[in-house]
PDB file of N, CA and C in Angstrom:
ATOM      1  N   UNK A   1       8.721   0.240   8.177  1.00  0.00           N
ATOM      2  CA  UNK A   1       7.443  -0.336   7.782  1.00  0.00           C
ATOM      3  C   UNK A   1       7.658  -1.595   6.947  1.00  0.00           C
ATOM      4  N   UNK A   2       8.660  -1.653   6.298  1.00  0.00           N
ATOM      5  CA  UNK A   2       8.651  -3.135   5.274  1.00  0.00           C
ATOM      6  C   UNK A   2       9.321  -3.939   5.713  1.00  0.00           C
ATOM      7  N   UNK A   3      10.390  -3.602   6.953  1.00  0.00           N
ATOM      8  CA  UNK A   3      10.836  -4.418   7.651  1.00  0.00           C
ATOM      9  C   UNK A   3       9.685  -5.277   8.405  1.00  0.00           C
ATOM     10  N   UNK A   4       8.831  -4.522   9.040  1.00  0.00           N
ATOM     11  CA  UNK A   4       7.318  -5.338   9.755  1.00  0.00           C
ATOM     12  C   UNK A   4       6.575  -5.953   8.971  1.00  0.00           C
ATOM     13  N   UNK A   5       6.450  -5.488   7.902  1.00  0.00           N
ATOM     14  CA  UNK A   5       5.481  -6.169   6.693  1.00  0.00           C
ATOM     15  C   UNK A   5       6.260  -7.838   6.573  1.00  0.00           C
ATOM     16  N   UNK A   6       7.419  -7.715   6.131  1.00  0.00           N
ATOM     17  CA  UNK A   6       8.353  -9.194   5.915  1.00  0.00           C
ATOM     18  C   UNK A   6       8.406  -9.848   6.870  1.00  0.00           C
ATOM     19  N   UNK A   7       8.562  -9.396   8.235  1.00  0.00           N
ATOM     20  CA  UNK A   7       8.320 -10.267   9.356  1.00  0.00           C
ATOM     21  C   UNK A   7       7.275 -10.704   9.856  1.00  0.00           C
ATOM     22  N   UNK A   8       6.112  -9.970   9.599  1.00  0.00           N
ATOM     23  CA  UNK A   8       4.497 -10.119  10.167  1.00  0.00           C
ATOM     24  C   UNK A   8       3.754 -10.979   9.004  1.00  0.00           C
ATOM     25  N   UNK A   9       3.679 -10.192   8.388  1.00  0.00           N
ATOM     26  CA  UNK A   9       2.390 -10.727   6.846  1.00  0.00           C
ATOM     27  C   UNK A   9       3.026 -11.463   6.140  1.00  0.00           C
ATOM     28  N   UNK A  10       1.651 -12.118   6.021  1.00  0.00           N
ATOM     29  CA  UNK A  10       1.835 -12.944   4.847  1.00  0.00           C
ATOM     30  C   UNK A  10       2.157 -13.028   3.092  1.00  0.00           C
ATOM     31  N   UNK A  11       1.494 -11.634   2.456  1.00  0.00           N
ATOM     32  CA  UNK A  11       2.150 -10.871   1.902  1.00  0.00           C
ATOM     33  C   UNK A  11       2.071  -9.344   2.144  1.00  0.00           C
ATOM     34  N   UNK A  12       2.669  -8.701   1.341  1.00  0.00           N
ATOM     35  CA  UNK A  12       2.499  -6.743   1.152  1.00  0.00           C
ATOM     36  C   UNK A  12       2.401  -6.668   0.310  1.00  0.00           C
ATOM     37  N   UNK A  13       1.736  -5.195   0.303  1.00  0.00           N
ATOM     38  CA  UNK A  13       1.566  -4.604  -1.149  1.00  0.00           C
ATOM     39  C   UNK A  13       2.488  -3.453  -0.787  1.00  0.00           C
ATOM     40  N   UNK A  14       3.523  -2.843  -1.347  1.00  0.00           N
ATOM     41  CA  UNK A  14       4.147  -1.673  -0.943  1.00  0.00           C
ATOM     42  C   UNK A  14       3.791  -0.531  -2.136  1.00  0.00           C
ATOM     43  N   UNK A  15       3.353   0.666  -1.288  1.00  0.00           N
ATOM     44  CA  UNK A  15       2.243   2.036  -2.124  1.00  0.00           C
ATOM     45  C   UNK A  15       2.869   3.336  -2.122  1.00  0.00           C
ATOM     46  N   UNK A  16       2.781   3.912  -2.117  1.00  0.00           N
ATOM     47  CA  UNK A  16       2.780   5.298  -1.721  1.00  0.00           C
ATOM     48  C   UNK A  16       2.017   6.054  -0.731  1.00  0.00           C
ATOM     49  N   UNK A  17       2.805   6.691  -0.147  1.00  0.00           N
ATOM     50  CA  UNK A  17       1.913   7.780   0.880  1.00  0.00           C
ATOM     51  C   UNK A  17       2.100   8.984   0.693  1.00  0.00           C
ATOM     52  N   UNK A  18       2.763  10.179   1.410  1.00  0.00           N
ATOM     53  CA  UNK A  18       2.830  11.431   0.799  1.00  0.00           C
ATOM     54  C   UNK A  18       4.569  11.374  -0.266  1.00  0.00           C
ATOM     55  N   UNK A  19       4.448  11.491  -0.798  1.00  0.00           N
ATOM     56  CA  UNK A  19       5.753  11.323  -1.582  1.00  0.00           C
ATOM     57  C   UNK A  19       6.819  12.894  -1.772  1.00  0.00           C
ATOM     58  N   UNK A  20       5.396  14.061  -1.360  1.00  0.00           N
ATOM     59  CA  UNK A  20       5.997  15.390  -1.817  1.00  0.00           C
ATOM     60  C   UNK A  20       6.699  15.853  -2.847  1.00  0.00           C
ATOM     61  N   UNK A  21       8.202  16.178  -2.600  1.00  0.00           N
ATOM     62  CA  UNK A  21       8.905  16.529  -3.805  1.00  0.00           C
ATOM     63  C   UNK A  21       9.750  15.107  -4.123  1.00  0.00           C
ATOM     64  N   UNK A  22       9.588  14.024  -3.235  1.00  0.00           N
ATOM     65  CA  UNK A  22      10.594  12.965  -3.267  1.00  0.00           C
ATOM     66  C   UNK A  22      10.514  12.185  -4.803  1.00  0.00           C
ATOM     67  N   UNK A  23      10.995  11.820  -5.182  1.00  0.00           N
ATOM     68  CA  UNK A  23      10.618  10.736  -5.871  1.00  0.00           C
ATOM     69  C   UNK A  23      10.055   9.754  -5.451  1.00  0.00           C
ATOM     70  N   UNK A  24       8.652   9.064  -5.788  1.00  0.00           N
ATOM     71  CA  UNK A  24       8.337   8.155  -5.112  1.00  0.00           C
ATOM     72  C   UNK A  24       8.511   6.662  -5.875  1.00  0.00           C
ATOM     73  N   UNK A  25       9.399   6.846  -6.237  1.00  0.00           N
ATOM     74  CA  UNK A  25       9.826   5.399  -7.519  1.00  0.00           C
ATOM     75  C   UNK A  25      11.478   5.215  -6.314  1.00  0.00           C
ATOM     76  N   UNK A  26      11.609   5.938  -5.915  1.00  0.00           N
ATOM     77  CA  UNK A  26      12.861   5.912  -4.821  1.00  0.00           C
ATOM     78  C   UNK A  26      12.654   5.388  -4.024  1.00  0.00           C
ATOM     79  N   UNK A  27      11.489   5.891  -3.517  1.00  0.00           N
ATOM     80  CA  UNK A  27      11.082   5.649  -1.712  1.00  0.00           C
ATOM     81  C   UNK A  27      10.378   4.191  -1.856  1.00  0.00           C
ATOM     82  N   UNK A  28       9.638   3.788  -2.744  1.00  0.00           N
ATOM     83  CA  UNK A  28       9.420   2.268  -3.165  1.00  0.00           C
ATOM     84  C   UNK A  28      10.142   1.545  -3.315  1.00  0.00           C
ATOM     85  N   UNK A  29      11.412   1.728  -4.058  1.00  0.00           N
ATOM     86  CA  UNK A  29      12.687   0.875  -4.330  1.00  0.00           C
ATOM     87  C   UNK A  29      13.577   0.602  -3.033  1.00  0.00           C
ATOM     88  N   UNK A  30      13.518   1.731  -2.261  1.00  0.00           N
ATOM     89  CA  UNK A  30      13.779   1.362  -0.535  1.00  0.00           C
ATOM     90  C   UNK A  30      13.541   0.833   0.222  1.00  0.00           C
ATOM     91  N   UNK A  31      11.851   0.722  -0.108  1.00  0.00           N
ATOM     92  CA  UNK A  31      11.457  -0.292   1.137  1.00  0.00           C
ATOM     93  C   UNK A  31      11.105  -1.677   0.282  1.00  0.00           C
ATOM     94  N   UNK A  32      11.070  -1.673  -1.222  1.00  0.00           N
ATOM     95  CA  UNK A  32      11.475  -3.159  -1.592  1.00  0.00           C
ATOM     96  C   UNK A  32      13.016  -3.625  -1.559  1.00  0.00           C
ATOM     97  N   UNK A  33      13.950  -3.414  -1.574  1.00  0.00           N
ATOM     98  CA  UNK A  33      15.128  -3.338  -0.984  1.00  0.00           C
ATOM     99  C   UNK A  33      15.351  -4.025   0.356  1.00  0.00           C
ATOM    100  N   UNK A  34      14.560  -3.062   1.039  1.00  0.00           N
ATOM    101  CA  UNK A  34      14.466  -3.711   2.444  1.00  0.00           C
ATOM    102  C   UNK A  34      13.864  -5.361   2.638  1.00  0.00           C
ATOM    103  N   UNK A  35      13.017  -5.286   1.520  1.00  0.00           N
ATOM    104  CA  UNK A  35      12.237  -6.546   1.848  1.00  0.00           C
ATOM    105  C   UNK A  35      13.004  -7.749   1.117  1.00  0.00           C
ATOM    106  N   UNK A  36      13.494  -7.267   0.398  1.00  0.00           N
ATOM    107  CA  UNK A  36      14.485  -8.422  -0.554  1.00  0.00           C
ATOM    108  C   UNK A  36      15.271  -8.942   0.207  1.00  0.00           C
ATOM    109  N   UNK A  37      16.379  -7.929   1.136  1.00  0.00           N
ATOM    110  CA  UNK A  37      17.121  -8.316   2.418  1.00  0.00           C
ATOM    111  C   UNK A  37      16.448  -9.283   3.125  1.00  0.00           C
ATOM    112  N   UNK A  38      15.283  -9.438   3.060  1.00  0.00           N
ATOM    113  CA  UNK A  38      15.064 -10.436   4.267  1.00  0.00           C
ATOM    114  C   UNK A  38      14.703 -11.549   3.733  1.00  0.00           C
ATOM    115  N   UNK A  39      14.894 -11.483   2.361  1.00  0.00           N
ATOM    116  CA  UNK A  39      14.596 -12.439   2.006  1.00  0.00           C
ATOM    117  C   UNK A  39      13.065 -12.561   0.812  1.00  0.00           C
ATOM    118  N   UNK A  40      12.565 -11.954   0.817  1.00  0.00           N
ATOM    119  CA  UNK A  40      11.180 -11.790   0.322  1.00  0.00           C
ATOM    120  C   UNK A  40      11.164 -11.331  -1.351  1.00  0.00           C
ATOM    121  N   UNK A  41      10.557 -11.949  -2.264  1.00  0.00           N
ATOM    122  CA  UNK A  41      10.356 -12.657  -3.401  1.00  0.00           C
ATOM    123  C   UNK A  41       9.307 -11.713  -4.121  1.00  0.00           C
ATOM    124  N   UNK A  42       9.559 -10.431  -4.930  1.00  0.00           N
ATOM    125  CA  UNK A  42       8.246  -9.749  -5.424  1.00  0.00           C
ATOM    126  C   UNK A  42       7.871 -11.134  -6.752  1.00  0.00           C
ATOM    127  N   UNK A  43       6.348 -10.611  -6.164  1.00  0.00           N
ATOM    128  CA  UNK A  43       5.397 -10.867  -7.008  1.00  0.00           C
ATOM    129  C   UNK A  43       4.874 -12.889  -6.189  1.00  0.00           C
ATOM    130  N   UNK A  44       6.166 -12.785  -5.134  1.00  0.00           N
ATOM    131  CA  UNK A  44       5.229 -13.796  -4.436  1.00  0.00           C
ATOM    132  C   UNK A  44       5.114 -13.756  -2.673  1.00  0.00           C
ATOM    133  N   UNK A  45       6.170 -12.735  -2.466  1.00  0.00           N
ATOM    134  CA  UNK A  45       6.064 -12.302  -1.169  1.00  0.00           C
ATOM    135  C   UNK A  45       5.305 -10.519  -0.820  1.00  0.00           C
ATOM    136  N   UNK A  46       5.175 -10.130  -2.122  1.00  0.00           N
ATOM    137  CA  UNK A  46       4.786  -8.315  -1.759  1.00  0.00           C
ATOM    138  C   UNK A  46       4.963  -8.428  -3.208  1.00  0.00           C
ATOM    139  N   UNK A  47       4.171  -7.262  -3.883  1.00  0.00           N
ATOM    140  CA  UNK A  47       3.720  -6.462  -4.640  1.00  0.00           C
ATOM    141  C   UNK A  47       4.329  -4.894  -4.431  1.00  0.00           C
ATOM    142  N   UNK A  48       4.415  -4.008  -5.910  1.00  0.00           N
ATOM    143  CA  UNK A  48       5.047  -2.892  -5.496  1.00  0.00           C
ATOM    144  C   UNK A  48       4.009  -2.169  -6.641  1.00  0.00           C
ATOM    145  N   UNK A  49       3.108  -1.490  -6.053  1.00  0.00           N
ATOM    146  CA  UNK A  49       2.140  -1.012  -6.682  1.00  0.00           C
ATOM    147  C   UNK A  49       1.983   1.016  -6.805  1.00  0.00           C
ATOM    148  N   UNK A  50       2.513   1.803  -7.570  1.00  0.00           N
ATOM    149  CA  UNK A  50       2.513   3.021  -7.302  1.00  0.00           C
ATOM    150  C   UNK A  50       1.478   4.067  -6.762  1.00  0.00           C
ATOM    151  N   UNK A  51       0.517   3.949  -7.209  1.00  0.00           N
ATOM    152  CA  UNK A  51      -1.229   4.357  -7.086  1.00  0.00           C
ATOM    153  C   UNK A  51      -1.618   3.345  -5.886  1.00  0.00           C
ATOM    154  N   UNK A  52      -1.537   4.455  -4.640  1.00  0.00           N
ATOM    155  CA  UNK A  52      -2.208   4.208  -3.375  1.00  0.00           C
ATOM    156  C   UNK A  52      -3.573   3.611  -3.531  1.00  0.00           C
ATOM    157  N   UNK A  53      -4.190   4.172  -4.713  1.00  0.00           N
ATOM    158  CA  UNK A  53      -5.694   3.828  -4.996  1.00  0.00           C
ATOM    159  C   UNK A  53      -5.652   2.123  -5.501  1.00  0.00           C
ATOM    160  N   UNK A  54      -5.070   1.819  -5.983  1.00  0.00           N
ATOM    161  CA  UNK A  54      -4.935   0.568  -6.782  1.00  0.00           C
ATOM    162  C   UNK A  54      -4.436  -0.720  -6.241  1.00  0.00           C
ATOM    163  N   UNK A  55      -3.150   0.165  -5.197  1.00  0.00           N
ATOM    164  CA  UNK A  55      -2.793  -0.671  -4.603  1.00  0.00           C
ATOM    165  C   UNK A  55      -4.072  -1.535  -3.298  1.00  0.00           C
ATOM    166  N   UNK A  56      -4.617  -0.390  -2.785  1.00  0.00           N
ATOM    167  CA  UNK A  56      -5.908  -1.033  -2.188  1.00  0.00           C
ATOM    168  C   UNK A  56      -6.782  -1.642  -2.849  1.00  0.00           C
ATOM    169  N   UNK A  57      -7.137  -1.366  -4.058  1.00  0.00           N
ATOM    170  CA  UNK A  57      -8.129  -2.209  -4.649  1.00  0.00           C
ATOM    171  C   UNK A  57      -7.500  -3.455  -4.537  1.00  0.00           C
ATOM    172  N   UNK A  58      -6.278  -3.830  -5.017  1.00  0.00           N
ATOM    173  CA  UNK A  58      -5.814  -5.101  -4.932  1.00  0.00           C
ATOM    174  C   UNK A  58      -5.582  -6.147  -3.688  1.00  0.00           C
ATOM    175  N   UNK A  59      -5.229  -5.290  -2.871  1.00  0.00           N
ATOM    176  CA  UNK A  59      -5.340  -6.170  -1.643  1.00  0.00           C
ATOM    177  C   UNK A  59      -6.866  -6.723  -1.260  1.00  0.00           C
ATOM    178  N   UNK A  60      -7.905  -5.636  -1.337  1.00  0.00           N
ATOM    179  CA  UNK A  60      -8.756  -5.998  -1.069  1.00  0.00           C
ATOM    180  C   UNK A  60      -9.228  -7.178  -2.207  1.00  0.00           C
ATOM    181  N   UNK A  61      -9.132  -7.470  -3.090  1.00  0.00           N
ATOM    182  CA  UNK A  61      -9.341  -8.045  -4.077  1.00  0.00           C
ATOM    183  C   UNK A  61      -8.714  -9.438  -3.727  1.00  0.00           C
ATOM    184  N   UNK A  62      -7.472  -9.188  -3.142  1.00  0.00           N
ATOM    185  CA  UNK A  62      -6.375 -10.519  -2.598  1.00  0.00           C
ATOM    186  C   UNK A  62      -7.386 -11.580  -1.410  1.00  0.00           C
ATOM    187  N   UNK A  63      -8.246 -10.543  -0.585  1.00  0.00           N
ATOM    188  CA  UNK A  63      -8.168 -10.919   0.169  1.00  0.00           C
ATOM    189  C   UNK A  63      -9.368 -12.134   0.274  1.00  0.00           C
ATOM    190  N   UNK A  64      -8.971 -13.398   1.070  1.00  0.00           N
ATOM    191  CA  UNK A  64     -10.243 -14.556   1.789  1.00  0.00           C
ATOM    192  C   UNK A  64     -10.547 -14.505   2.604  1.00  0.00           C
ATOM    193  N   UNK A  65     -11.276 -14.890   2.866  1.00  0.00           N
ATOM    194  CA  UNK A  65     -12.125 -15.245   4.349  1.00  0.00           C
ATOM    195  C   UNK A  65     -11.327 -15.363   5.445  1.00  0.00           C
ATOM    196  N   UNK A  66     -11.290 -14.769   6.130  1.00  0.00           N
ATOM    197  CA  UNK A  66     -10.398 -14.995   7.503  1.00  0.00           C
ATOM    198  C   UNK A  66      -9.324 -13.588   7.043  1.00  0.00           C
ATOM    199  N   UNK A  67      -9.107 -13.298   6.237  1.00  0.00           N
ATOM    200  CA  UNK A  67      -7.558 -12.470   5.955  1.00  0.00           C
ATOM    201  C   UNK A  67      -7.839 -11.626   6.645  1.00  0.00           C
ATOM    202  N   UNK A  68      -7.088 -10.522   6.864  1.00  0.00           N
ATOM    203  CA  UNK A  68      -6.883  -9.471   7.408  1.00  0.00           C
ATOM    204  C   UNK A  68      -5.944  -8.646   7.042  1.00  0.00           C
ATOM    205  N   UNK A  69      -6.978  -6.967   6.040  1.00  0.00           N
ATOM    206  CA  UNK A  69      -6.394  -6.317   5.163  1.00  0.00           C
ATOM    207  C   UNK A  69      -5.934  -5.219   5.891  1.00  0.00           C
ATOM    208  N   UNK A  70      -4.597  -4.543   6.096  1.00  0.00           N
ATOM    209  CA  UNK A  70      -4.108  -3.593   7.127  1.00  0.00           C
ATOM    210  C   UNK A  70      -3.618  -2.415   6.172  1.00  0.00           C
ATOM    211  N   UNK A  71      -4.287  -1.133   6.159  1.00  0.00           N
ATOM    212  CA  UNK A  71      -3.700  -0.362   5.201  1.00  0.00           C
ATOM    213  C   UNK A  71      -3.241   0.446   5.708  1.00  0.00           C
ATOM    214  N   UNK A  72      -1.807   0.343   6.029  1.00  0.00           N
ATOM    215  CA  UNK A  72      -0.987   1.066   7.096  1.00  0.00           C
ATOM    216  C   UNK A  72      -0.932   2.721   6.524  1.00  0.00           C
ATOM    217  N   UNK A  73      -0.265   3.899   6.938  1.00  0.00           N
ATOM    218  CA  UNK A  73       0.282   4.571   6.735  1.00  0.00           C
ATOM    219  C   UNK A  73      -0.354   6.040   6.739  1.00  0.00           C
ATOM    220  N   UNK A  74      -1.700   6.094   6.569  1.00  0.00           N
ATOM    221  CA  UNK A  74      -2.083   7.656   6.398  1.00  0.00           C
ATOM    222  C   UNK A  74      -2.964   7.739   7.522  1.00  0.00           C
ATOM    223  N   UNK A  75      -3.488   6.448   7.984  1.00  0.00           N
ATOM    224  CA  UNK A  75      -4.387   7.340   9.540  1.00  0.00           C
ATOM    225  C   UNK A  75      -5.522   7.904   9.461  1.00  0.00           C
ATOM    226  N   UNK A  76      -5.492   8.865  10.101  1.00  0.00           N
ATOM    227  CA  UNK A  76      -6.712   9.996   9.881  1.00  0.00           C
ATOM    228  C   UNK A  76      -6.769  10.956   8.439  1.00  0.00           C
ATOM    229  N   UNK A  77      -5.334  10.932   7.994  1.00  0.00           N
ATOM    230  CA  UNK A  77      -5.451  12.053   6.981  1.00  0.00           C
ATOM    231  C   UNK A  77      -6.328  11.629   5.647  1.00  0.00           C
ATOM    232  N   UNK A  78      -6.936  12.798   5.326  1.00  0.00           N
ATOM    233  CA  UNK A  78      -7.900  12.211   4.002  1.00  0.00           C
ATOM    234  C   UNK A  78      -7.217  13.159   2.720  1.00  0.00           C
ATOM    235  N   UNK A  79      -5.674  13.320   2.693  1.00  0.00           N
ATOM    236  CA  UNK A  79      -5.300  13.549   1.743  1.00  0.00           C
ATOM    237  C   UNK A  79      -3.545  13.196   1.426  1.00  0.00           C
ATOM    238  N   UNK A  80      -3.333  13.079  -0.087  1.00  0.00           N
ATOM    239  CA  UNK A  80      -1.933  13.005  -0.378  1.00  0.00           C
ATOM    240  C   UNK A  80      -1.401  14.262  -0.662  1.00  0.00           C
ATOM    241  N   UNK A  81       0.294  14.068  -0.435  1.00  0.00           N
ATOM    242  CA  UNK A  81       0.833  15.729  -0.733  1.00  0.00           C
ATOM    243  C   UNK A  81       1.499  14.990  -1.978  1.00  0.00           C
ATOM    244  N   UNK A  82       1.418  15.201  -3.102  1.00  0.00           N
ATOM    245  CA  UNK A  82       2.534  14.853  -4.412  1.00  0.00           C
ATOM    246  C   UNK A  82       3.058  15.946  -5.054  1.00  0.00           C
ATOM    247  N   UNK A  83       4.348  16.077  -4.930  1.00  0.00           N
ATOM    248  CA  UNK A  83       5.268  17.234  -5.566  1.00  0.00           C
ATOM    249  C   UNK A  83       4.578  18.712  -4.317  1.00  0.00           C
ATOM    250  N   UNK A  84       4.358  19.308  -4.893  1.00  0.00           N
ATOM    251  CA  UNK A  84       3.738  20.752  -3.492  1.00  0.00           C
ATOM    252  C   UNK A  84       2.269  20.923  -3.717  1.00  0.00           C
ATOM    253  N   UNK A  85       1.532  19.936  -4.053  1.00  0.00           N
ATOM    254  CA  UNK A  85       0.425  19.706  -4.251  1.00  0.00           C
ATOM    255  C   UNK A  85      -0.527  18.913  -3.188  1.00  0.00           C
ATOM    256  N   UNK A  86      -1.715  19.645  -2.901  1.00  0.00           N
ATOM    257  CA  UNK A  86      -2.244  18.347  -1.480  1.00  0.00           C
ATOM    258  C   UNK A  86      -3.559  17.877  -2.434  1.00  0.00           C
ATOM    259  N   UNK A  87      -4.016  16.705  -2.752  1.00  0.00           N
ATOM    260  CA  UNK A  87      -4.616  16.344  -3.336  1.00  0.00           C
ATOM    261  C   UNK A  87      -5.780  15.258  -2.112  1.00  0.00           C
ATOM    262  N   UNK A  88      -7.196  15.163  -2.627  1.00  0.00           N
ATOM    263  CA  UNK A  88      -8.052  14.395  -1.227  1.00  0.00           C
ATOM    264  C   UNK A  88      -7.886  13.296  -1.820  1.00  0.00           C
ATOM    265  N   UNK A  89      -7.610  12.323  -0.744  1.00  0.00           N
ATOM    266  CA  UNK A  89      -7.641  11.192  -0.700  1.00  0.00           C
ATOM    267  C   UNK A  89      -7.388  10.628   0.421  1.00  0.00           C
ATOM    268  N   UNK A  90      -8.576   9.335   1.027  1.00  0.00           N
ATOM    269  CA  UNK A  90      -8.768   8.726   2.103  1.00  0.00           C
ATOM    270  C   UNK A  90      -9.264   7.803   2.291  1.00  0.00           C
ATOM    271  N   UNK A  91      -7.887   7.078   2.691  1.00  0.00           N
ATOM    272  CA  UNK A  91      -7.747   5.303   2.659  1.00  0.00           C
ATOM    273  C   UNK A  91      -9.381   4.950   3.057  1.00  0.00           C
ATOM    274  N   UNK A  92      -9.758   5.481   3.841  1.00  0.00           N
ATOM    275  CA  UNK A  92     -11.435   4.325   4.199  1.00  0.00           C
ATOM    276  C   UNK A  92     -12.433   4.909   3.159  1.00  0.00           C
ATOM    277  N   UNK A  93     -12.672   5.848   2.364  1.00  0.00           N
ATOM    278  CA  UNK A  93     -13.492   5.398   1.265  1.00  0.00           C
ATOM    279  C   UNK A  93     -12.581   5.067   0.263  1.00  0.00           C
ATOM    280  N   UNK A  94     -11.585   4.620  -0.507  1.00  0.00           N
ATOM    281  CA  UNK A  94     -10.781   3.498  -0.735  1.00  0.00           C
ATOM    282  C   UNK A  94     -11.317   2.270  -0.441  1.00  0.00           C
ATOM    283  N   UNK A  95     -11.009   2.078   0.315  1.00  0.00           N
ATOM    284  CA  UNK A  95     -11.413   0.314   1.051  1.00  0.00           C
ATOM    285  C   UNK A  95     -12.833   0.368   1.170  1.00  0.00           C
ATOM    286  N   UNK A  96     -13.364   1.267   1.258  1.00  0.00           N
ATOM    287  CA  UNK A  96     -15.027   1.132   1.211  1.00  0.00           C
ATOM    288  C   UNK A  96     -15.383   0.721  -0.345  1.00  0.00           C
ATOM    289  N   UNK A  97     -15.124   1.565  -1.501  1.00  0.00           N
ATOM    290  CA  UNK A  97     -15.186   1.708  -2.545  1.00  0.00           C
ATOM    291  C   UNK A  97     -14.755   0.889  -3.469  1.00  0.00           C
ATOM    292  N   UNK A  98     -13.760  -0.340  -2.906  1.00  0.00           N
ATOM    293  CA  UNK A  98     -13.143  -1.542  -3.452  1.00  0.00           C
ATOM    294  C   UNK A  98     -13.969  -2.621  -2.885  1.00  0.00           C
ATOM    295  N   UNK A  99     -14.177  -2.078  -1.353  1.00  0.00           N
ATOM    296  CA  UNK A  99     -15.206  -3.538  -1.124  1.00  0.00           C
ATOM    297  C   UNK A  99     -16.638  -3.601  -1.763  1.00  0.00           C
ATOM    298  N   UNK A 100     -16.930  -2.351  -2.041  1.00  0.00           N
ATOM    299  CA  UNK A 100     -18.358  -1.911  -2.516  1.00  0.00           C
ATOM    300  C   UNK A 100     -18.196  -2.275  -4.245  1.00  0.00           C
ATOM    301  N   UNK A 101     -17.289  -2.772  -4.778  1.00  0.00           N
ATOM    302  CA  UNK A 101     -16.872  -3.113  -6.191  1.00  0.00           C
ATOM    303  C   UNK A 101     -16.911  -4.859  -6.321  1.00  0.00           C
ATOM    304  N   UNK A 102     -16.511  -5.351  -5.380  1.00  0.00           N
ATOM    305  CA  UNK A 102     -16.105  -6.437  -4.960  1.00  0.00           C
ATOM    306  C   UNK A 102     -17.148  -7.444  -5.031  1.00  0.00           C
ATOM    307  N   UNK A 103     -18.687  -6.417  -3.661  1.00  0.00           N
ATOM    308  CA  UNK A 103     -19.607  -7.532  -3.118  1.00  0.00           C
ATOM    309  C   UNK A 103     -20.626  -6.100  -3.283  1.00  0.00           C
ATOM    310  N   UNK A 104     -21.599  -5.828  -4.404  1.00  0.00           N
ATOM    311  CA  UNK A 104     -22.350  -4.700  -4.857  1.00  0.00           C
ATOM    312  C   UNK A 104     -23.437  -4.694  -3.767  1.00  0.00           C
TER     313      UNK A 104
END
């Protein structure tokens, strides 16, 4: 995924998705890692934001006219698993709820 992000977009925000028992300060440092390899510059090529929630507010917040905000990774599911815990959460009222902050 951050390999496509560095080659496609213009910038990323890199988030969290289900993290489970992983560390998710790991699994972030991996795929910024990845993106450094190619070359890519945090804080002017991608963002590394922990809170899935926040991290969308910000993109949407990033975004102008014409952009196009892609919030890859969860799909249909309307929840996170953190540690053995399933908690609700779902990216489109997210992005509803940031754009609805945005433009009242």
């Amino acid at each position: 995924m951050g390999s496509v992000a560095a080659e496609l977009a213009d910038f990323a925000i890199v988030t969290s998705d289900n993290p489970r028992t992983e560390d998710p300060f790991r699994i972030l440092l991996d795929v910024e890692l990845g993106l450094q390899h190619l070359g890519k510059r945090k804080g002017e090529d991608y963002f590394v934001i922990e809170s899935r929630r926040d991290a969308i507010r910000q993109a949407v917040s990033l975004a102008t006219p014409g952009d196009l905000v892609l919030i890859a990774g969860k799909g249909h599911e309307t929840y996170q698993i953190i540690g053995k815990e399933r908690h609700h959460f779902d990216d489109r009222e997210e992005a509803l709820a940031a754009l609805e902050s945005l433009y009242p």
